[in-house]
PDB file of N, CA and C in Angstrom:
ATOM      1  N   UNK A   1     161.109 -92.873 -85.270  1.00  0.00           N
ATOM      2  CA  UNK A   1     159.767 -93.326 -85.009  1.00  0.00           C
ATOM      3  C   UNK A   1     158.783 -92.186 -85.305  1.00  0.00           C
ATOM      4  N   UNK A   2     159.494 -90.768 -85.000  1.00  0.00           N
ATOM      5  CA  UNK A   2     157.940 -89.871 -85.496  1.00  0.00           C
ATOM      6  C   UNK A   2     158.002 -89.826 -86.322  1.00  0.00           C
ATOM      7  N   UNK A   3     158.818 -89.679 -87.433  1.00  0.00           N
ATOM      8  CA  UNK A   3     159.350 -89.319 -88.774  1.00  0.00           C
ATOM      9  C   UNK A   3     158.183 -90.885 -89.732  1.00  0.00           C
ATOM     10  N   UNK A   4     158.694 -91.862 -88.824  1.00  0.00           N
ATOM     11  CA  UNK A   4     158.178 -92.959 -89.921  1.00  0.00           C
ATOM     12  C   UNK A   4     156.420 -93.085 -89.306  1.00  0.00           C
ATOM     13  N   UNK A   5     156.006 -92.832 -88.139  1.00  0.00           N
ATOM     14  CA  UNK A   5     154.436 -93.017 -87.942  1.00  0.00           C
ATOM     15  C   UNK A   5     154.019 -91.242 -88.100  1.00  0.00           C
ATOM     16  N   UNK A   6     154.452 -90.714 -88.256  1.00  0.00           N
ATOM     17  CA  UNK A   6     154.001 -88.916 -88.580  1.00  0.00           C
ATOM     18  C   UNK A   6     153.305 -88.758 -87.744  1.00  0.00           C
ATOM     19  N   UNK A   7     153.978 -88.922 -86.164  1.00  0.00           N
ATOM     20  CA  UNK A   7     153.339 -88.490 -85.266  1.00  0.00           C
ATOM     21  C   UNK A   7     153.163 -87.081 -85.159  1.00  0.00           C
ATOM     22  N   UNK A   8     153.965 -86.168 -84.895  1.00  0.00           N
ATOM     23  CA  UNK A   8     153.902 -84.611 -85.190  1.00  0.00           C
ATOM     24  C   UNK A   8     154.124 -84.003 -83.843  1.00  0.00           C
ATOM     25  N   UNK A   9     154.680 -84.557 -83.434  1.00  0.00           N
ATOM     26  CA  UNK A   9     155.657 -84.535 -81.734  1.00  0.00           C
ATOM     27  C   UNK A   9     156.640 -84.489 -82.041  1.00  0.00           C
ATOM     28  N   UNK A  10     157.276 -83.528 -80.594  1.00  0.00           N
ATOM     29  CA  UNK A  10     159.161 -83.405 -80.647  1.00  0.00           C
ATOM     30  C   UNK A  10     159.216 -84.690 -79.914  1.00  0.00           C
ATOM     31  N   UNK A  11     160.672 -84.870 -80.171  1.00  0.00           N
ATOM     32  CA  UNK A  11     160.961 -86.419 -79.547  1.00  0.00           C
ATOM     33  C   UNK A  11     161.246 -86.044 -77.954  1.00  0.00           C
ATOM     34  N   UNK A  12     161.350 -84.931 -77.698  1.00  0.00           N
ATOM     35  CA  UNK A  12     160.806 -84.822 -75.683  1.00  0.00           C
ATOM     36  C   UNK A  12     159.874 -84.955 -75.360  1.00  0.00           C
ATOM     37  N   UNK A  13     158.873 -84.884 -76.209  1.00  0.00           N
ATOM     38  CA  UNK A  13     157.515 -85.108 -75.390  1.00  0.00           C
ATOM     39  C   UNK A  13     156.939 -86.249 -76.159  1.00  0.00           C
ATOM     40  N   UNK A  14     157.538 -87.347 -76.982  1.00  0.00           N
ATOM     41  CA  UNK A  14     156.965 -88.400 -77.119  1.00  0.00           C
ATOM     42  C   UNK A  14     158.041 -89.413 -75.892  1.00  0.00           C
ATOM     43  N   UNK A  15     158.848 -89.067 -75.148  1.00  0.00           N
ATOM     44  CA  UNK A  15     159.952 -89.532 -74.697  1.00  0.00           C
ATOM     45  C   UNK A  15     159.286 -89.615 -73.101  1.00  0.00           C
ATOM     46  N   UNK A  16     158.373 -87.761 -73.118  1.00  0.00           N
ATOM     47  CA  UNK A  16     158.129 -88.140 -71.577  1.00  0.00           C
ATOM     48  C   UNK A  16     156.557 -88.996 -71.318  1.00  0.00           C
ATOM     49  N   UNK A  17     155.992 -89.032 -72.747  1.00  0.00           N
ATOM     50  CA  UNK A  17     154.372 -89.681 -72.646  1.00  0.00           C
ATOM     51  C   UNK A  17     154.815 -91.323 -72.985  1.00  0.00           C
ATOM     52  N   UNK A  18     156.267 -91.841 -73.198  1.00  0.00           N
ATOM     53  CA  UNK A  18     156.400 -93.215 -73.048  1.00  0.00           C
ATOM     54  C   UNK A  18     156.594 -93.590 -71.607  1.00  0.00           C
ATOM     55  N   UNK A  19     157.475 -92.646 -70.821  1.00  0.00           N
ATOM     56  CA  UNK A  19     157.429 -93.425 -69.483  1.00  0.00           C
ATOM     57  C   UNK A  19     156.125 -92.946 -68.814  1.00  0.00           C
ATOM     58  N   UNK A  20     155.336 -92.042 -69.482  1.00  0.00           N
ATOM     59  CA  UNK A  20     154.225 -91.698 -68.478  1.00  0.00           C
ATOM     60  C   UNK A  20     153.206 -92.683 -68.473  1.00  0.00           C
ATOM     61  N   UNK A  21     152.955 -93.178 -69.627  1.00  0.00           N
ATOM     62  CA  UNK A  21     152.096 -94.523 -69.997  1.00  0.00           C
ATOM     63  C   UNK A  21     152.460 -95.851 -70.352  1.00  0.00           C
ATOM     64  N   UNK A  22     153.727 -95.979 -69.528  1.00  0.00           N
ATOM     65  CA  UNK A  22     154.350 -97.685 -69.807  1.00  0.00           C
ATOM     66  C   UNK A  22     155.046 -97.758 -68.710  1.00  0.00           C
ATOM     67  N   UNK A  23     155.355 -98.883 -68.445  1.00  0.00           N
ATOM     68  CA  UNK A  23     156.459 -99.294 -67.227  1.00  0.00           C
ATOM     69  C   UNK A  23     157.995 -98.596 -67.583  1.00  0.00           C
ATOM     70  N   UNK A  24     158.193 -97.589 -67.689  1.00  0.00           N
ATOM     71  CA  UNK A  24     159.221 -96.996 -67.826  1.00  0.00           C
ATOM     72  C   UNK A  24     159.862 -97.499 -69.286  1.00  0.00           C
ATOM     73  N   UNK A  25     159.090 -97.328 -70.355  1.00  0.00           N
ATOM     74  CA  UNK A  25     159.864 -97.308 -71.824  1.00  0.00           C
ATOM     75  C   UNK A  25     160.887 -96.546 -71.930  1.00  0.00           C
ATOM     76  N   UNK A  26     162.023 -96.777 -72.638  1.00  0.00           N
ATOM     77  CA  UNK A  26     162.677 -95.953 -73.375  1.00  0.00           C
ATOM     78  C   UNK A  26     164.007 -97.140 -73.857  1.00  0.00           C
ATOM     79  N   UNK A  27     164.711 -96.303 -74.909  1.00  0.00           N
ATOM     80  CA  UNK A  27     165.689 -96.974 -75.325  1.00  0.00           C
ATOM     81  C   UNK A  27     166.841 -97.871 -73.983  1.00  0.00           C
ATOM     82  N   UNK A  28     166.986 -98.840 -74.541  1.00  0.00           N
ATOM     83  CA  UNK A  28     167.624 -99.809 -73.575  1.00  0.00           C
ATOM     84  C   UNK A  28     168.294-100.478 -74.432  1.00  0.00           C
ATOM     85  N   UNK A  29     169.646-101.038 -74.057  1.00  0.00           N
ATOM     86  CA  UNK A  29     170.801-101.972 -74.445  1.00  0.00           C
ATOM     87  C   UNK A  29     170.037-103.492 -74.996  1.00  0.00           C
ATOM     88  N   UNK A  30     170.295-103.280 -75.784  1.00  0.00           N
ATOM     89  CA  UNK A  30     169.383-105.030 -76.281  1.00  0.00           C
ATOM     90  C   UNK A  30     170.123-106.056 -75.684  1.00  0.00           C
ATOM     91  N   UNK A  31     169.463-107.232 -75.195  1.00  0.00           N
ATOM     92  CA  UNK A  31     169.994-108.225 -74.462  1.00  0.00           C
ATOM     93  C   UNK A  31     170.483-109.352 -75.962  1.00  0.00           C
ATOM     94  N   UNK A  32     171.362-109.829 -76.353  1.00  0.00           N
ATOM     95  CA  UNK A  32     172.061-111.331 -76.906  1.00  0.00           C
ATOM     96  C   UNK A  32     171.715-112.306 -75.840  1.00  0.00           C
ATOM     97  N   UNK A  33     171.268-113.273 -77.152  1.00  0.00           N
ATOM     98  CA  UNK A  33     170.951-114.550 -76.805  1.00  0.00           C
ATOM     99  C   UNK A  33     172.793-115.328 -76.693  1.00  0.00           C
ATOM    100  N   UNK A  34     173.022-116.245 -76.324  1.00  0.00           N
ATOM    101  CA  UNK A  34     174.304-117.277 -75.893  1.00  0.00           C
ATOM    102  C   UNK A  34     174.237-118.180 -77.054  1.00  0.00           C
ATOM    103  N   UNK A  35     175.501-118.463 -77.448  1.00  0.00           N
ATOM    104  CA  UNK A  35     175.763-119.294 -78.275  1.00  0.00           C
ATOM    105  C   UNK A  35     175.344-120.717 -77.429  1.00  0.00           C
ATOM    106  N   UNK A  36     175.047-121.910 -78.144  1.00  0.00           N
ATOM    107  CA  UNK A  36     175.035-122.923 -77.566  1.00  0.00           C
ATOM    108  C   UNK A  36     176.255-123.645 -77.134  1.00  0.00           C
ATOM    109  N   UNK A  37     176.626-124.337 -75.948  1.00  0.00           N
ATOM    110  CA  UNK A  37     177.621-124.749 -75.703  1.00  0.00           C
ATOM    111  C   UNK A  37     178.092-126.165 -77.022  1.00  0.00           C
ATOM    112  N   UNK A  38     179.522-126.543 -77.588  1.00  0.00           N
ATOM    113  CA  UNK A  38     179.324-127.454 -78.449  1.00  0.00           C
ATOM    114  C   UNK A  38     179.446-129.200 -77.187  1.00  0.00           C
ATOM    115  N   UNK A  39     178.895-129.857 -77.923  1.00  0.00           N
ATOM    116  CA  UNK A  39     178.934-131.068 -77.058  1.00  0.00           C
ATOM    117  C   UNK A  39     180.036-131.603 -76.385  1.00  0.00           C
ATOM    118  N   UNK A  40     181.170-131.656 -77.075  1.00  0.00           N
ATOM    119  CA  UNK A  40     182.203-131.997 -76.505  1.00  0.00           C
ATOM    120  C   UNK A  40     182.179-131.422 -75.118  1.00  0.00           C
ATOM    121  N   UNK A  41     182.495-129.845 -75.360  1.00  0.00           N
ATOM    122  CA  UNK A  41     182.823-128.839 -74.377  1.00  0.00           C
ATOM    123  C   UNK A  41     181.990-129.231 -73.443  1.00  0.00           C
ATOM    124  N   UNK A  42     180.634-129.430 -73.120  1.00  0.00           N
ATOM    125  CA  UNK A  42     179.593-129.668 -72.188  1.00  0.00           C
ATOM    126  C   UNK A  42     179.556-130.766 -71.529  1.00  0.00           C
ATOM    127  N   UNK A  43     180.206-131.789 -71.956  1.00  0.00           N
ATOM    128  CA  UNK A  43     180.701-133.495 -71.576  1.00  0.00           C
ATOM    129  C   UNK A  43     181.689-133.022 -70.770  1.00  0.00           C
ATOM    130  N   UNK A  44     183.032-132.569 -71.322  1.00  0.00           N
ATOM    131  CA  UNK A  44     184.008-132.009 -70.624  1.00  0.00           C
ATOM    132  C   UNK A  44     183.776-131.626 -69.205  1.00  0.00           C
ATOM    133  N   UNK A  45     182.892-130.674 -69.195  1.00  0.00           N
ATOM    134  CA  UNK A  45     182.890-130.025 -68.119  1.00  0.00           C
ATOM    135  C   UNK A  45     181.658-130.698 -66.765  1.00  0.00           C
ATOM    136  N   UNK A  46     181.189-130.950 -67.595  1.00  0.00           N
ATOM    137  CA  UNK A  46     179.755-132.107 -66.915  1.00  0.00           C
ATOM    138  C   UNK A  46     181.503-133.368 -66.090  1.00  0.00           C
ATOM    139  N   UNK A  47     182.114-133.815 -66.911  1.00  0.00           N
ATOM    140  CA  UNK A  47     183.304-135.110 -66.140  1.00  0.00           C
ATOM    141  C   UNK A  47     183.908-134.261 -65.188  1.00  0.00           C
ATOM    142  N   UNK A  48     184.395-132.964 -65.229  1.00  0.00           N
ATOM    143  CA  UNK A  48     185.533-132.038 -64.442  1.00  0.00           C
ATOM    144  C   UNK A  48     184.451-132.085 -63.082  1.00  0.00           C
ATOM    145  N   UNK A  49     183.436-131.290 -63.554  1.00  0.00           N
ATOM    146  CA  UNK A  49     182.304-130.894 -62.087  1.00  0.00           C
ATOM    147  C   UNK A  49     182.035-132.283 -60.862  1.00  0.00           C
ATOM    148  N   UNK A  50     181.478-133.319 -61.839  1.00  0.00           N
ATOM    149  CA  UNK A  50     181.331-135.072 -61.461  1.00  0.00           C
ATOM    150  C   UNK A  50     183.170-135.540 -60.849  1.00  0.00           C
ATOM    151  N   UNK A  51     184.052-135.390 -61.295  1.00  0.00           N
ATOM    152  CA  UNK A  51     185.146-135.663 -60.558  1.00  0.00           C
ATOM    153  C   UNK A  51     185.838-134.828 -58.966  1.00  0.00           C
ATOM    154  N   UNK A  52     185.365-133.860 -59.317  1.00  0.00           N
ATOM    155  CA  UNK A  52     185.629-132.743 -58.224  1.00  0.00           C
ATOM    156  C   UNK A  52     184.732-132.267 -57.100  1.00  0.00           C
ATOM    157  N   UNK A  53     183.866-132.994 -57.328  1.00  0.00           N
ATOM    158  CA  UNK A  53     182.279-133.263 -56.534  1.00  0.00           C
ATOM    159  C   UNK A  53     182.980-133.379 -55.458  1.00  0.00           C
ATOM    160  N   UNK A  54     182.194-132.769 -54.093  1.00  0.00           N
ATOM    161  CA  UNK A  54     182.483-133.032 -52.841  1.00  0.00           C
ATOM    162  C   UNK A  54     183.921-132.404 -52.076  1.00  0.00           C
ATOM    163  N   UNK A  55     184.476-131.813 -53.219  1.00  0.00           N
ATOM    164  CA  UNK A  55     186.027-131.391 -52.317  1.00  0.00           C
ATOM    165  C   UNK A  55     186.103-130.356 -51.419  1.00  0.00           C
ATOM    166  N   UNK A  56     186.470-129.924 -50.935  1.00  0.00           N
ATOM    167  CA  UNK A  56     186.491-128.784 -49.732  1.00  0.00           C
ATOM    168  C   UNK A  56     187.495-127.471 -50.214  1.00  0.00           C
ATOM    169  N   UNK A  57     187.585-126.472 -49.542  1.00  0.00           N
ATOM    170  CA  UNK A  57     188.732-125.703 -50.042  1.00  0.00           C
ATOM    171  C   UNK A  57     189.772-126.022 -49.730  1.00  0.00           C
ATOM    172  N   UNK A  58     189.988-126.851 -48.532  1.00  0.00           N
ATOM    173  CA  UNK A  58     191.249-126.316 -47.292  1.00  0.00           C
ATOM    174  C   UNK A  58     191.905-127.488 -48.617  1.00  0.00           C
ATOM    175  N   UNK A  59     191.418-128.824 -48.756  1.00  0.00           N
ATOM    176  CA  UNK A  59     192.024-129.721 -49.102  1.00  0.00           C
ATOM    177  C   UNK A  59     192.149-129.558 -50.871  1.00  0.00           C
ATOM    178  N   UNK A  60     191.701-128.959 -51.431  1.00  0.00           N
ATOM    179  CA  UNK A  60     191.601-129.030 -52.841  1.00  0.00           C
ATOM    180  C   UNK A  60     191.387-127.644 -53.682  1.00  0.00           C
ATOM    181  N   UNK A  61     189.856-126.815 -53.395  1.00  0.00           N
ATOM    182  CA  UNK A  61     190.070-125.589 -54.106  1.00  0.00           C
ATOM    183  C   UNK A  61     190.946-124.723 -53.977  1.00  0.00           C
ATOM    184  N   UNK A  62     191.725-124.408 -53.253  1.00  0.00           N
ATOM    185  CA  UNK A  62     192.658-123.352 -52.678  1.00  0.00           C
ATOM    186  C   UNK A  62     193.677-122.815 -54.169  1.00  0.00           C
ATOM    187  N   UNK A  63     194.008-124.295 -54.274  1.00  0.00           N
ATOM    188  CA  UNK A  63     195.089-124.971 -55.173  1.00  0.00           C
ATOM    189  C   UNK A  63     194.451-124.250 -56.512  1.00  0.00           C
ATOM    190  N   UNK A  64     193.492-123.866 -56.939  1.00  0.00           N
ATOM    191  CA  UNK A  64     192.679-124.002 -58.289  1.00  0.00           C
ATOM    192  C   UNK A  64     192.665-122.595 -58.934  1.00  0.00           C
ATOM    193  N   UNK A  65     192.974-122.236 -60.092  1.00  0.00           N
ATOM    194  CA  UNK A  65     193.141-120.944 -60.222  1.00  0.00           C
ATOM    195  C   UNK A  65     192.301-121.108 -61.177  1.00  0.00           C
ATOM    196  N   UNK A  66     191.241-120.494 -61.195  1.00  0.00           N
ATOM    197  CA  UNK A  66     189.979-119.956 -62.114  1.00  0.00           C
ATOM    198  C   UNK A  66     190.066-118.874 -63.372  1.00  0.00           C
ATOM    199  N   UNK A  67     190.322-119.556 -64.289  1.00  0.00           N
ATOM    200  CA  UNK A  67     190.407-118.202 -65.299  1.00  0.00           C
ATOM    201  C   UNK A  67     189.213-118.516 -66.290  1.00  0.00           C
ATOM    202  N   UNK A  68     189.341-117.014 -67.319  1.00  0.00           N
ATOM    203  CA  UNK A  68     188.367-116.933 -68.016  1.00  0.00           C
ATOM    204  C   UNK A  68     188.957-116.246 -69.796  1.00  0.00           C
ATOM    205  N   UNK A  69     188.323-116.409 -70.847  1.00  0.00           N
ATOM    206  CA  UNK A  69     188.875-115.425 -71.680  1.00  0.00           C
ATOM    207  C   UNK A  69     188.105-114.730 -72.693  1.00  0.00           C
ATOM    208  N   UNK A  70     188.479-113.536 -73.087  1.00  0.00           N
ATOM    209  CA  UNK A  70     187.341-113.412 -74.387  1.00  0.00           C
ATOM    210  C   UNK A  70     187.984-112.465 -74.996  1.00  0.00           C
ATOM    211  N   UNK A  71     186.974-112.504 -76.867  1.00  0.00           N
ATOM    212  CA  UNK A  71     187.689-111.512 -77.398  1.00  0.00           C
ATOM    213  C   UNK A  71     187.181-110.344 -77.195  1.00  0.00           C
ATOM    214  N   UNK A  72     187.489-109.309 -77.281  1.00  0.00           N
ATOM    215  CA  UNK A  72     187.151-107.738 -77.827  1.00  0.00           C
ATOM    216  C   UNK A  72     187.343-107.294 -79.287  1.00  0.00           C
ATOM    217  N   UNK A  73     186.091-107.129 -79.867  1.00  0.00           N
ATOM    218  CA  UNK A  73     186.545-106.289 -81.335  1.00  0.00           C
ATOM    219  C   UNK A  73     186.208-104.659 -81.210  1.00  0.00           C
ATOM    220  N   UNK A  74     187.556-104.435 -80.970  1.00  0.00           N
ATOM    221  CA  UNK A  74     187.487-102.853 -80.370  1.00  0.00           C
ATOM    222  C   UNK A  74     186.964-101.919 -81.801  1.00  0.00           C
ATOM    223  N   UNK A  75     186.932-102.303 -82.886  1.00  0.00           N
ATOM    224  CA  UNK A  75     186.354-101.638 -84.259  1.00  0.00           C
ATOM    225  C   UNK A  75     185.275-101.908 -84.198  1.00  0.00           C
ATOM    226  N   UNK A  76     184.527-102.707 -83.535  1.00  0.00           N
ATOM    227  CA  UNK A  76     182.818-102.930 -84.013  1.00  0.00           C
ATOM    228  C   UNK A  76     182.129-102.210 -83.171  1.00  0.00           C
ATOM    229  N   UNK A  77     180.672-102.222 -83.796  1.00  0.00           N
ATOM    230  CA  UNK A  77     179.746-100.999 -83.907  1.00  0.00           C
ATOM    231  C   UNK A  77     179.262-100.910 -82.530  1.00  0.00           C
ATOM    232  N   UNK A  78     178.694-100.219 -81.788  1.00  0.00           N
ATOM    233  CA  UNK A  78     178.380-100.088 -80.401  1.00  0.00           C
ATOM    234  C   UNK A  78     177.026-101.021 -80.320  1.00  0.00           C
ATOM    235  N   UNK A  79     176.550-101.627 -79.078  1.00  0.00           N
ATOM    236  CA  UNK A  79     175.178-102.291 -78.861  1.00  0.00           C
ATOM    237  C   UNK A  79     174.023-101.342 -79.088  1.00  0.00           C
ATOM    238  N   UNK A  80     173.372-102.534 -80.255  1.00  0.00           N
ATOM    239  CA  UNK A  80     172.395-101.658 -80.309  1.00  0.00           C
ATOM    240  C   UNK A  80     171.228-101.248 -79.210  1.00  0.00           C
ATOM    241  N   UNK A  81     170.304-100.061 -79.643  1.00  0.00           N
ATOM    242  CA  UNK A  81     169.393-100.083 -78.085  1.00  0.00           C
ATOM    243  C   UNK A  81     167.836-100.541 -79.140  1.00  0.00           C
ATOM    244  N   UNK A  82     167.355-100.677 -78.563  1.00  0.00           N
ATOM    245  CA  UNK A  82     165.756-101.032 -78.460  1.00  0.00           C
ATOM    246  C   UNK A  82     164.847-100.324 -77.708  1.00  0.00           C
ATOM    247  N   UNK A  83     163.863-100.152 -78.292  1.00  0.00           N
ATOM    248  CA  UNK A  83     162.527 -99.393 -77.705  1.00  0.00           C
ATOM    249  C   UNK A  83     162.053-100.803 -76.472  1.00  0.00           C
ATOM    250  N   UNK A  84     162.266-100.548 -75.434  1.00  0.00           N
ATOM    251  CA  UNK A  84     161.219-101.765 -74.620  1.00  0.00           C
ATOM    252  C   UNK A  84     161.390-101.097 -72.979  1.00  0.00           C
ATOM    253  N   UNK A  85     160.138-102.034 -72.692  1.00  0.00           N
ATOM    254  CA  UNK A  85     159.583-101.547 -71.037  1.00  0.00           C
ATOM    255  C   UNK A  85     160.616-101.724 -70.088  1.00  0.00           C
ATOM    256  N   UNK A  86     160.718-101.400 -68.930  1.00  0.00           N
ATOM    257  CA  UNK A  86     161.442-102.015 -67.698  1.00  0.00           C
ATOM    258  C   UNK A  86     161.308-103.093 -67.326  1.00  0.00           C
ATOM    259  N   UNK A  87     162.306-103.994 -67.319  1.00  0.00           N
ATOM    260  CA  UNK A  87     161.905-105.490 -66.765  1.00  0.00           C
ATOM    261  C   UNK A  87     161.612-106.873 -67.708  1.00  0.00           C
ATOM    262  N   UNK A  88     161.784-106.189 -69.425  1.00  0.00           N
ATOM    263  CA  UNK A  88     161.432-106.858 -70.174  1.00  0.00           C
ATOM    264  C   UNK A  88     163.070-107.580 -70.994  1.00  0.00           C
ATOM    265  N   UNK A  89     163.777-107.194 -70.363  1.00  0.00           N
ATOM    266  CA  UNK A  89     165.017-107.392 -71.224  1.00  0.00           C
ATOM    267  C   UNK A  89     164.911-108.909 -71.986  1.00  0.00           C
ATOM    268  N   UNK A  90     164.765-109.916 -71.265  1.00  0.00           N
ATOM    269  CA  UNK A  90     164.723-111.269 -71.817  1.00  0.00           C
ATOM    270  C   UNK A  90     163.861-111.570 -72.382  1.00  0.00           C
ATOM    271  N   UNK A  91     162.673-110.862 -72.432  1.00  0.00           N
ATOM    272  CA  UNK A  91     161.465-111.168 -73.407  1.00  0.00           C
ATOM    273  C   UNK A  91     161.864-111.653 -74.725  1.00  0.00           C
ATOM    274  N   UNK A  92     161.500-112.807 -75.424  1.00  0.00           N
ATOM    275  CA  UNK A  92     161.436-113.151 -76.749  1.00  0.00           C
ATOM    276  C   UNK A  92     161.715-112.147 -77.498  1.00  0.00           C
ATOM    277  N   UNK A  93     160.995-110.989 -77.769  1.00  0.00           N
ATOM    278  CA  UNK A  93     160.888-110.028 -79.094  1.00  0.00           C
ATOM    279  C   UNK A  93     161.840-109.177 -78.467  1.00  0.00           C
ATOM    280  N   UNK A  94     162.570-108.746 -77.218  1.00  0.00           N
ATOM    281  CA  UNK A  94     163.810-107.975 -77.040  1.00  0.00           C
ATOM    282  C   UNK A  94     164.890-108.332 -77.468  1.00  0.00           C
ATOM    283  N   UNK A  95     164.923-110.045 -77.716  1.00  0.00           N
ATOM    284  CA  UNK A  95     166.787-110.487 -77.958  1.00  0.00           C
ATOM    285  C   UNK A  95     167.033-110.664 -79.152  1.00  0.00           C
ATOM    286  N   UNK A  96     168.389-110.169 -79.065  1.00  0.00           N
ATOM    287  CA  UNK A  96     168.588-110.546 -80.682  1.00  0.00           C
ATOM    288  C   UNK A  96     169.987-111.126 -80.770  1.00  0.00           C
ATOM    289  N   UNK A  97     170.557-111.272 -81.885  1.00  0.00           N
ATOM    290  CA  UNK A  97     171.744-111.569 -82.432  1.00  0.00           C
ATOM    291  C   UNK A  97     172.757-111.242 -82.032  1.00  0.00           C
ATOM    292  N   UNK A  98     173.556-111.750 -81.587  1.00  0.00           N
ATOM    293  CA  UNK A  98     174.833-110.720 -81.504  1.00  0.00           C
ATOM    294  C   UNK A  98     175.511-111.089 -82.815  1.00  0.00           C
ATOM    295  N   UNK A  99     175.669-109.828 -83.743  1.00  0.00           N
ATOM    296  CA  UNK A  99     176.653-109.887 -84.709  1.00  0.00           C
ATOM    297  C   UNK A  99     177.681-110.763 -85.048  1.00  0.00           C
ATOM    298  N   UNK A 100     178.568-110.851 -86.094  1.00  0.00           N
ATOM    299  CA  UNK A 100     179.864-111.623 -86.378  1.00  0.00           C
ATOM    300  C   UNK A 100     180.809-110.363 -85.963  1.00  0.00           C
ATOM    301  N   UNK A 101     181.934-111.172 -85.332  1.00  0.00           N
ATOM    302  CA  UNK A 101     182.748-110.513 -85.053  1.00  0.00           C
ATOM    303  C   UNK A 101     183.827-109.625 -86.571  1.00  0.00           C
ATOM    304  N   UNK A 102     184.146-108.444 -86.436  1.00  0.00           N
ATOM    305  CA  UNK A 102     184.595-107.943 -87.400  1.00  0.00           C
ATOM    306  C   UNK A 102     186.009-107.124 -86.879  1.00  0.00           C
ATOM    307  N   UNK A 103     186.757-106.615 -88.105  1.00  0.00           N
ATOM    308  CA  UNK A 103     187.845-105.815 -87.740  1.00  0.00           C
ATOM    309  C   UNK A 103     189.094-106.357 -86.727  1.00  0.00           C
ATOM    310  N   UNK A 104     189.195-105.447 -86.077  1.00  0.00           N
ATOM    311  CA  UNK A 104     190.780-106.131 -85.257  1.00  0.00           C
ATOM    312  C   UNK A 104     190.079-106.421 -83.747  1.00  0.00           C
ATOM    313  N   UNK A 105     190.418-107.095 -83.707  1.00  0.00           N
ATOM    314  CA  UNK A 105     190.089-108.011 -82.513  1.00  0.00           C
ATOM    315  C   UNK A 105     191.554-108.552 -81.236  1.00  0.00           C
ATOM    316  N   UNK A 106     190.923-108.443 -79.896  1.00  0.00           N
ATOM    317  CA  UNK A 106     191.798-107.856 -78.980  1.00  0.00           C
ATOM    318  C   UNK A 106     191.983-109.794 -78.264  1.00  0.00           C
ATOM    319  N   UNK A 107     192.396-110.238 -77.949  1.00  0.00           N
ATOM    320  CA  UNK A 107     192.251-111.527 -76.838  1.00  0.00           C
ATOM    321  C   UNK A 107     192.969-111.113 -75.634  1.00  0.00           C
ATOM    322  N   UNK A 108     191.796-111.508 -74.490  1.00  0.00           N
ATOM    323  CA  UNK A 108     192.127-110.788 -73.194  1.00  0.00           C
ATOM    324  C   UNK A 108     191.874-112.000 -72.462  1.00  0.00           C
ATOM    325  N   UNK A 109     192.489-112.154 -71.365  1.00  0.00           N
ATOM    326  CA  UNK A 109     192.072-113.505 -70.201  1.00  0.00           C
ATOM    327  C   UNK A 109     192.408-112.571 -68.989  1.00  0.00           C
ATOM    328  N   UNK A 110     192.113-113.313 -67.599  1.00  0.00           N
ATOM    329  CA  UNK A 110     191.814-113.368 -66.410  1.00  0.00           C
ATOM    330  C   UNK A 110     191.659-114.358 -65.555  1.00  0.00           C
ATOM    331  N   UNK A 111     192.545-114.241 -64.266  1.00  0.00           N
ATOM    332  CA  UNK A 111     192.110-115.221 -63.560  1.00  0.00           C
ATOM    333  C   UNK A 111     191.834-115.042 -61.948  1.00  0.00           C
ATOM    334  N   UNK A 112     191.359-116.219 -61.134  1.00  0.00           N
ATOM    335  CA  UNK A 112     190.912-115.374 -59.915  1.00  0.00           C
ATOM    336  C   UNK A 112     191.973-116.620 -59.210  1.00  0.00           C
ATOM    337  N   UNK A 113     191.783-117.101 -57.746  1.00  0.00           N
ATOM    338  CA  UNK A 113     192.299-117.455 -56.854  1.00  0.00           C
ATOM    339  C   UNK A 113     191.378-117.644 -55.427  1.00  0.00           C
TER     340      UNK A 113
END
């Protein structure tokens, strides 16, 4: 950023006049937007929730083992960061893309009880 606006500042003291004059700027983890759920999947789970409506633990959840899964692509590039304020993470102009997955890729699951 100084390099491309020729500000003519070290990057410590353009670093400490961002949080001095903004809600605490500085580089931050960019937030990804969610894939959309596909329809099927969302029917699915809309019938599971609507059938299971009303059950209790003693008589029904106990029984239910909750899992989850996802991949890891342990070769891809780290999250990028973004210039933005405190508190702004979900703002429109903060989110972006999350990439295509690339390289070797890990499949991990979990479950609870």
């Amino acid at each position: 950023m100084i390099e491309h606006f020729n500000l003519g500042v070290k990057p410590q003291q353009l670093r400490r006049r961002l949080l001095a004059l903004s809600n605490k700027a500085r580089r931050y983890k960019a937030a990804y937007y969610k894939d959309e759920l596909d329809p099927k999947t969302e029917k699915a789970r809309e019938n599971y929730g609507n059938r299971h409506k009303g059950k209790s633990v003693q008589d029904f959840w106990q029984w239910v083992y909750f899992t989850d899964e996802f991949h890891l692509d342990i070769t891809s590039e780290p999250d990028p960061l973004i210039l933005r304020e405190a508190g702004t993470r979900y703002h429109q102009e903060n989110v972006v893309a999350r990439p295509p997955k690339q390289g070797v890729t890990k499949h991990l699951a979990g479950w609870v009880n």
